[in-house]
Protein backbone atom coordinates (compact mmCIF):
# COMPACT_ATOMS: atom_id res chain seq x y z
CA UNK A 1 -33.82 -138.06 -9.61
CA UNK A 2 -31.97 -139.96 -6.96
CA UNK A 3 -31.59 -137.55 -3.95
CA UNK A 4 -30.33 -140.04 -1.18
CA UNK A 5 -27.38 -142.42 -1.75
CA UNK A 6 -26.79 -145.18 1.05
CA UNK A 7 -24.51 -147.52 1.54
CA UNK A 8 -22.82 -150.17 3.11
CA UNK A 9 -18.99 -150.19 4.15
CA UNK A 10 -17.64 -153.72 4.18
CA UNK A 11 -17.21 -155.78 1.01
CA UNK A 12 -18.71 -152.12 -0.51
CA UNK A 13 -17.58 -148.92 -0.01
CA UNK A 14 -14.45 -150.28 1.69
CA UNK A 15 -11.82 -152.19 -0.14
CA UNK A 16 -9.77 -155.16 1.30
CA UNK A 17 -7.98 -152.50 3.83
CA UNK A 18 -10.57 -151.47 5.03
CA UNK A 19 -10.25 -148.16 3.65
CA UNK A 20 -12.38 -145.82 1.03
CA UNK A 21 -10.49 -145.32 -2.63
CA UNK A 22 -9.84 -142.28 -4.11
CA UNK A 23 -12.58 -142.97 -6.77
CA UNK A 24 -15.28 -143.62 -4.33
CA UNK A 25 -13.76 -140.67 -2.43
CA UNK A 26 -14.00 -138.58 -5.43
CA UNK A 27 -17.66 -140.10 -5.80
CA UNK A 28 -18.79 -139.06 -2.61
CA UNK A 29 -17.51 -135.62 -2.11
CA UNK A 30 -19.08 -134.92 -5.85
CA UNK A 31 -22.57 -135.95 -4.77
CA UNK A 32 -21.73 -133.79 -1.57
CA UNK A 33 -21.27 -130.74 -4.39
CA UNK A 34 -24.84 -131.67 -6.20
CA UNK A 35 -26.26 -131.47 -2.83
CA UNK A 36 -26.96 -135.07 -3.30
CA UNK A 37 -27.09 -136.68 0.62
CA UNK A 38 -24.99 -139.61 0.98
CA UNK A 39 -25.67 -142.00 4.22
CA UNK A 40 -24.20 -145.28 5.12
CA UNK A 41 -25.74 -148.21 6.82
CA UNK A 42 -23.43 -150.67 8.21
CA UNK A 43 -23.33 -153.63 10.66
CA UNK A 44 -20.23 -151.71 12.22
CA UNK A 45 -20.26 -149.32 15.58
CA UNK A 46 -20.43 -146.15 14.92
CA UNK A 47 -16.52 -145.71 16.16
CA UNK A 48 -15.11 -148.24 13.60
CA UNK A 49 -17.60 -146.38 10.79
CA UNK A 50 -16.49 -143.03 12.11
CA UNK A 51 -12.88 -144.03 11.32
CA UNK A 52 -12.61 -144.61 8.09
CA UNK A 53 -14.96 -141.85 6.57
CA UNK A 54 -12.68 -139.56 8.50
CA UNK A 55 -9.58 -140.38 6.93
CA UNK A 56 -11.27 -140.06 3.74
CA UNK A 57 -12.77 -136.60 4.42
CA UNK A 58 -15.99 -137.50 4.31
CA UNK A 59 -18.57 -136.56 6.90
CA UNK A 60 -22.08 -137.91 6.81
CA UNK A 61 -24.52 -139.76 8.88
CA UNK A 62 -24.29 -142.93 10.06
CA UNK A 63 -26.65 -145.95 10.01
CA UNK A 64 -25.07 -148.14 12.44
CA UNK A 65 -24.97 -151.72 13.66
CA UNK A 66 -27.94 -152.44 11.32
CA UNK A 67 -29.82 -149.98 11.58
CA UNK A 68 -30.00 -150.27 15.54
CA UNK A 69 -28.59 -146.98 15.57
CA UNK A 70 -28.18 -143.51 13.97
CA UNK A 71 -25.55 -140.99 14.18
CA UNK A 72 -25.44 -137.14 12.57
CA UNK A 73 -22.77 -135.85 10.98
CA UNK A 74 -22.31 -134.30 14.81
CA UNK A 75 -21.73 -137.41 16.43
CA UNK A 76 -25.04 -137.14 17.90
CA UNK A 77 -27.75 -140.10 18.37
CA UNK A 78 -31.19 -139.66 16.70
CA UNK A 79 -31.89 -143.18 16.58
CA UNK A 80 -31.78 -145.57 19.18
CA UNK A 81 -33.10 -149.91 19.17
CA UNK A 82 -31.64 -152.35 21.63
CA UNK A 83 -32.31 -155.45 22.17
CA UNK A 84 -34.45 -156.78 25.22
CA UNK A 85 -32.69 -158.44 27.96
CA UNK A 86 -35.21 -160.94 27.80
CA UNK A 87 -34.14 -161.39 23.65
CA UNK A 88 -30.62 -161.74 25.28
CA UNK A 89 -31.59 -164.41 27.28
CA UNK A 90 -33.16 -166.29 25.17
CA UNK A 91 -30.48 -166.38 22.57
CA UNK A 92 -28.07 -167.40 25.39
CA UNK A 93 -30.29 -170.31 26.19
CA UNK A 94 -30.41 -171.02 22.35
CA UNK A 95 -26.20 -171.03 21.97
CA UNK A 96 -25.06 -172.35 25.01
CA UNK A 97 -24.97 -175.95 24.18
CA UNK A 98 -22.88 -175.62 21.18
CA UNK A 99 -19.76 -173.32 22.45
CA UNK A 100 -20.34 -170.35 19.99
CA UNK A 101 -18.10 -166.94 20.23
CA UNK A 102 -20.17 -163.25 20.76
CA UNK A 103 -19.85 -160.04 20.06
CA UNK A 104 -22.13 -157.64 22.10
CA UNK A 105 -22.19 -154.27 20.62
CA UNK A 106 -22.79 -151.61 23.34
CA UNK A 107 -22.32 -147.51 23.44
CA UNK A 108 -18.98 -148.58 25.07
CA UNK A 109 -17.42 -150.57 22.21
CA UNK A 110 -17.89 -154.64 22.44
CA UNK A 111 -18.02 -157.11 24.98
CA UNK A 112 -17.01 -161.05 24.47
CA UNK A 113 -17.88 -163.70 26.79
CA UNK A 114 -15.16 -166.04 25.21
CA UNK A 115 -11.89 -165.91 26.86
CA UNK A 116 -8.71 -164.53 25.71
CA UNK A 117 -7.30 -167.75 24.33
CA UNK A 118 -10.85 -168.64 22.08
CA UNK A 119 -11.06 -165.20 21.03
CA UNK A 120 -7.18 -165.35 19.79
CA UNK A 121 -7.82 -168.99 17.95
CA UNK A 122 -11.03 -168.10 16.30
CA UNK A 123 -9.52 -164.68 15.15
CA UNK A 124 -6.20 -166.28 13.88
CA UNK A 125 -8.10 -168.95 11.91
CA UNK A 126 -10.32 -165.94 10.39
CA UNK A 127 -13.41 -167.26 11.99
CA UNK A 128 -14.00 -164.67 14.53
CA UNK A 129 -14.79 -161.24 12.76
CA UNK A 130 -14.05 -162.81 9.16
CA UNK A 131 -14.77 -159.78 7.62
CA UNK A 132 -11.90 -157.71 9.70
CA UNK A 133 -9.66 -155.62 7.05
CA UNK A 134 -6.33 -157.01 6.32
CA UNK A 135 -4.53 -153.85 8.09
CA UNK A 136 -5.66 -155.60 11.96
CA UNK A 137 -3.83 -158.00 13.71
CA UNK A 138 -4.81 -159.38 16.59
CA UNK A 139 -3.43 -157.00 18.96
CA UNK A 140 -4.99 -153.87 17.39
CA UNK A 141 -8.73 -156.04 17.33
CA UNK A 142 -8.30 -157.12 20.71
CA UNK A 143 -7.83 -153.98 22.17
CA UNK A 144 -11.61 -153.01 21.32
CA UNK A 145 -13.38 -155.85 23.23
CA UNK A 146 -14.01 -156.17 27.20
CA UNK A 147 -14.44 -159.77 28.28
CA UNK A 148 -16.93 -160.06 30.74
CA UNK A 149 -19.40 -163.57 32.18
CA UNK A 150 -22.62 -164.04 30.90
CA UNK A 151 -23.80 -163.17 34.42
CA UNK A 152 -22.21 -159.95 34.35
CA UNK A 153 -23.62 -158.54 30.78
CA UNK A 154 -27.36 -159.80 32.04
CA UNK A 155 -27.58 -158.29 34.64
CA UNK A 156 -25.50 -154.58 33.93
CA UNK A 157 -27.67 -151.75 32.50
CA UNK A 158 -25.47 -151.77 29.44
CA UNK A 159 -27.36 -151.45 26.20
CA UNK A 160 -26.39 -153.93 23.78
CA UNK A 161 -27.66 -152.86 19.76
CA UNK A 162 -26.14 -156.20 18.31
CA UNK A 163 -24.84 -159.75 18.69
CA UNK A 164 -22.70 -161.62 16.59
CA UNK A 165 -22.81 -165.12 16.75
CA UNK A 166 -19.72 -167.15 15.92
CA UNK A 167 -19.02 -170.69 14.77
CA UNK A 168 -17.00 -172.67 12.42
CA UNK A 169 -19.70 -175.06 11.65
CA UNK A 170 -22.31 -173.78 9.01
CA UNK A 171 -24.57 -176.42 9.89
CA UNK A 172 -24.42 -175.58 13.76
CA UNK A 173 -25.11 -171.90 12.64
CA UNK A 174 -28.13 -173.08 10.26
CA UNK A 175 -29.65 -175.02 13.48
CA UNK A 176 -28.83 -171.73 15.96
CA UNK A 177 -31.05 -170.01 13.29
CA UNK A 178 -33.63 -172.21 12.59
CA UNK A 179 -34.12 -171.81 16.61
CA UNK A 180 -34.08 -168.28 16.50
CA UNK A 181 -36.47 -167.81 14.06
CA UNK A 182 -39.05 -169.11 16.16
CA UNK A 183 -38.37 -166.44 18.59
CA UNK A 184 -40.46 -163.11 18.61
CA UNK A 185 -39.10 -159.68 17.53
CA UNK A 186 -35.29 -160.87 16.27
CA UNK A 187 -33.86 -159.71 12.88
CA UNK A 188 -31.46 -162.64 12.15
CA UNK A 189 -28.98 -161.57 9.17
CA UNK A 190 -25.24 -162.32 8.61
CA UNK A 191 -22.57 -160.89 7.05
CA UNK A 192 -19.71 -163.99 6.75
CA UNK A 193 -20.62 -167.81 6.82
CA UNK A 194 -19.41 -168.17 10.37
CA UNK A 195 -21.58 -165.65 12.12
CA UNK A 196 -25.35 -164.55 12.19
CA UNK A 197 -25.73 -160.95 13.35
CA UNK A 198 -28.90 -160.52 15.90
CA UNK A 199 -30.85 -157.15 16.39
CA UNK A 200 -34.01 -156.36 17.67
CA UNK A 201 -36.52 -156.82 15.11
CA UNK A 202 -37.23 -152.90 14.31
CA UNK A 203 -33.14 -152.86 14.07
CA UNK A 204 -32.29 -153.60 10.45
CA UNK A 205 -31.05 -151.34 8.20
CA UNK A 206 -33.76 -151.42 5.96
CA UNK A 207 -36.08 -150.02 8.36
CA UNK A 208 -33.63 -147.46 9.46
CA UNK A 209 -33.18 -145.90 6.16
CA UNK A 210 -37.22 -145.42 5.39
CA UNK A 211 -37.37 -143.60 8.77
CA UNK A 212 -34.40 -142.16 7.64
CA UNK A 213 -36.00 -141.31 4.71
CA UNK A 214 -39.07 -139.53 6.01
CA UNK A 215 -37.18 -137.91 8.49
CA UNK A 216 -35.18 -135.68 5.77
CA UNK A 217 -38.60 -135.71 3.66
CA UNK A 218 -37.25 -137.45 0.71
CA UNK A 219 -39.36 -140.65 -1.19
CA UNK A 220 -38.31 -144.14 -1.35
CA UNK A 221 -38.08 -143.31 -5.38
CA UNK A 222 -35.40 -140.58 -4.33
CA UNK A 223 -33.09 -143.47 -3.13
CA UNK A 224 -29.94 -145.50 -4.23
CA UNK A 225 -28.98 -148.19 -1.80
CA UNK A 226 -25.97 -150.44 -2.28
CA UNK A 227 -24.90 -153.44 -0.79
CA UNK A 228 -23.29 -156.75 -0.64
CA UNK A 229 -24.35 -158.88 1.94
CA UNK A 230 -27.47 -160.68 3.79
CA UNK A 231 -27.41 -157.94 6.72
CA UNK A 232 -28.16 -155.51 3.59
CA UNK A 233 -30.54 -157.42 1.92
CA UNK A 234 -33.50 -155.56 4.11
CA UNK A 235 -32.53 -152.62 1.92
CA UNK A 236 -32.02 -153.81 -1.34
CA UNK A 237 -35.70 -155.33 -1.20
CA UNK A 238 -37.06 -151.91 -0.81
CA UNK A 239 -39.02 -150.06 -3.78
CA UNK A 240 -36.54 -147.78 -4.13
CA UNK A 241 -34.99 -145.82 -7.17
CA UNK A 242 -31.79 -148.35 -7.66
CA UNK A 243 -30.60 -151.22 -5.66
CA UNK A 244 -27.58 -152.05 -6.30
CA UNK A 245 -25.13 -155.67 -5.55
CA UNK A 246 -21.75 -155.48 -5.79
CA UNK A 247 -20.26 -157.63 -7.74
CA UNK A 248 -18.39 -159.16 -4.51
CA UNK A 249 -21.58 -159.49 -2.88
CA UNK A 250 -23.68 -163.32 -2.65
CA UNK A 251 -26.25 -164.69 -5.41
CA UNK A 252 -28.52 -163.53 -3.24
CA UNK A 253 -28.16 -160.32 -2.84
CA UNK A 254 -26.92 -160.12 -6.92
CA UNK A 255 -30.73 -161.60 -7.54
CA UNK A 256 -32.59 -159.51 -4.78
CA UNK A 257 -30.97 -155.93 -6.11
CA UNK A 258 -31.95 -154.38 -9.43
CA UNK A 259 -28.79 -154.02 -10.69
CA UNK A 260 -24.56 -155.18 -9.85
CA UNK A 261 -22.02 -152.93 -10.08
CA UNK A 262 -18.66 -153.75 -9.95
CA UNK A 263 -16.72 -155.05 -6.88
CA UNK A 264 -15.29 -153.10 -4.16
CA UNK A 265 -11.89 -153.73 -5.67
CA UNK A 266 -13.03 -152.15 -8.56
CA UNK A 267 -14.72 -148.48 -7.41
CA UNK A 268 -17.92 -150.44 -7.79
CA UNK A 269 -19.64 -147.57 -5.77
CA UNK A 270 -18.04 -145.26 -7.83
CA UNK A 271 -19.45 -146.40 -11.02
CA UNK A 272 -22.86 -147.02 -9.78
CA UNK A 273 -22.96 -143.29 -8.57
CA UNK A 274 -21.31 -141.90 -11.59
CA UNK A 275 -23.74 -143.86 -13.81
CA UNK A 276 -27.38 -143.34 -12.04
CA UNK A 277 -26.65 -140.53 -10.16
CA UNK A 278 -24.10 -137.90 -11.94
CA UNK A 279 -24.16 -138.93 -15.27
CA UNK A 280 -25.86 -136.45 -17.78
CA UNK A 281 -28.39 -139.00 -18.06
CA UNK A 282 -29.28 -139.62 -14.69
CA UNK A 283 -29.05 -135.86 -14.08
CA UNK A 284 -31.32 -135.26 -16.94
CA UNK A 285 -34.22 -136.90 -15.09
CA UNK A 286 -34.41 -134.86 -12.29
């Protein structure tokens, strides 16, 4: 019987808007009545996660920016994986020949070393944060980012959980990564075609959710996981009870997960969770 339900928020539990249906809504808040725990693990902060399950009434905990963090339903932190400074570096070194766009994630929202006018172009031609809901425009994103020198961000004591790293060019991205890869203790994932998103390597969401897991004493075989990109794929490759692709999500993840739900136009976390989890059925199991 599935006891823990996780998942991810962009491309899955959140439609284009960037908001939560009713159905998954309903879906949610009727695990909440079964007692069944519900978590999700996203490569957002845990401000712009917050948000959303708010409006929508739910209130869980939070597996943030890959698994580099983790929230309570209090707001407090009971999980904490930053990167090095001397990981930072390195990936500076890496980028800095071919003019790429960041986004630092810190406990103080994010940080860009691009300047106003890059960030604007890059975010207008929906290469910069790609994945952005339709409801932002530029001035309501732009509001959320300090820009700050290289110098600056190396040598502050700010904690920084994630980079994104931006480019138009696939191919520039694919030799950025075939770089980092060589480097020791990096999770390299991505979540759009323009960016790779960098976390230590003990920061990915899959590891999260099996300490996660032990944590609230429940087995890998107790878990649903649901996804749609590569930043979830360190989940979906789990022994779990289901893993689940949306429909929305890449061939690869569709082939890595045991099963594909719908899309996340469609209530595809809905259906998954009415069909393995409530359903008479799945119920019957337990």
């Amino acid at each position: 019987m599935i006891r823990l339900v996780a998942s991810d928020m962009d491309g899955t539990l959140l439609n284009r808007y960037g908001k939560i249906s009713l159905k998954n809504q309903a879906a949610v808040h009727a695990l909440n009545r079964r007692n069944i725990d519900f978590v999700v693990c996203t490569g957002r902060n845990y401000a712009d996660a917050y948000a959303p399950l708010k409006e929508a009434g739910i209130s869980c905990d939070i597996i943030c920016m890959n698994g580099a963090a983790v929230f309570n339903t209090k707001g407090e932190q009971i999980r904490k994986q930053t990167l090095l400074k001397s990981q930072i570096s390195r990936i500076l070194t890496i980028c800095r020949p071919f003019s790429v766009l960041y986004d630092f994630m810190t406990d103080e929202g994010s940080y860009t070393t691009s300047s106003l006018e890059e960030f604007k172009e890059s975010f207008e031609n929906k290469i910069f944060l790609s994945m952005v809901s339709e409801e932002h425009t530029f001035e309501t994103i732009v509001k959320r980012f300090q820009f700050i020198s290289e110098e600056h961000l190396l040598y502050s004591e700010t904690d920084i959980y994630k980079m994104s790293v931006v480019h138009e060019d696939t191919e520039v991205l694919a030799h950025i990564r075939s770089c980092l890869e060589k480097e020791e203790g990096i999770s390299i994932a991505s979540s759009a075609s323009t960016n790779l998103e960098l976390t230590h390597f003990n920061a990915q969401k899959g590891n999260a959710l099996l300490e996660y897991a032990i944590n609230t004493k429940i087995h890998p075989r107790e878990i649903l996981a649901m996804g749609d990109s590569e930043n979830d794929l360190s989940m979906l490759i789990l022994p779990l009870g289901y893993t689940v692709a949306m429909d929305n999500g890449s061939e690869k993840i569709k082939k890595s997960a045991r099963l594909v739900t719908r899309s996340n136009e469609e209530d595809g976390v809905a259906a998954a969770i009415e069909t393995l989890v409530l359903s008479d059925a799945a119920l019957a199991t337990g």
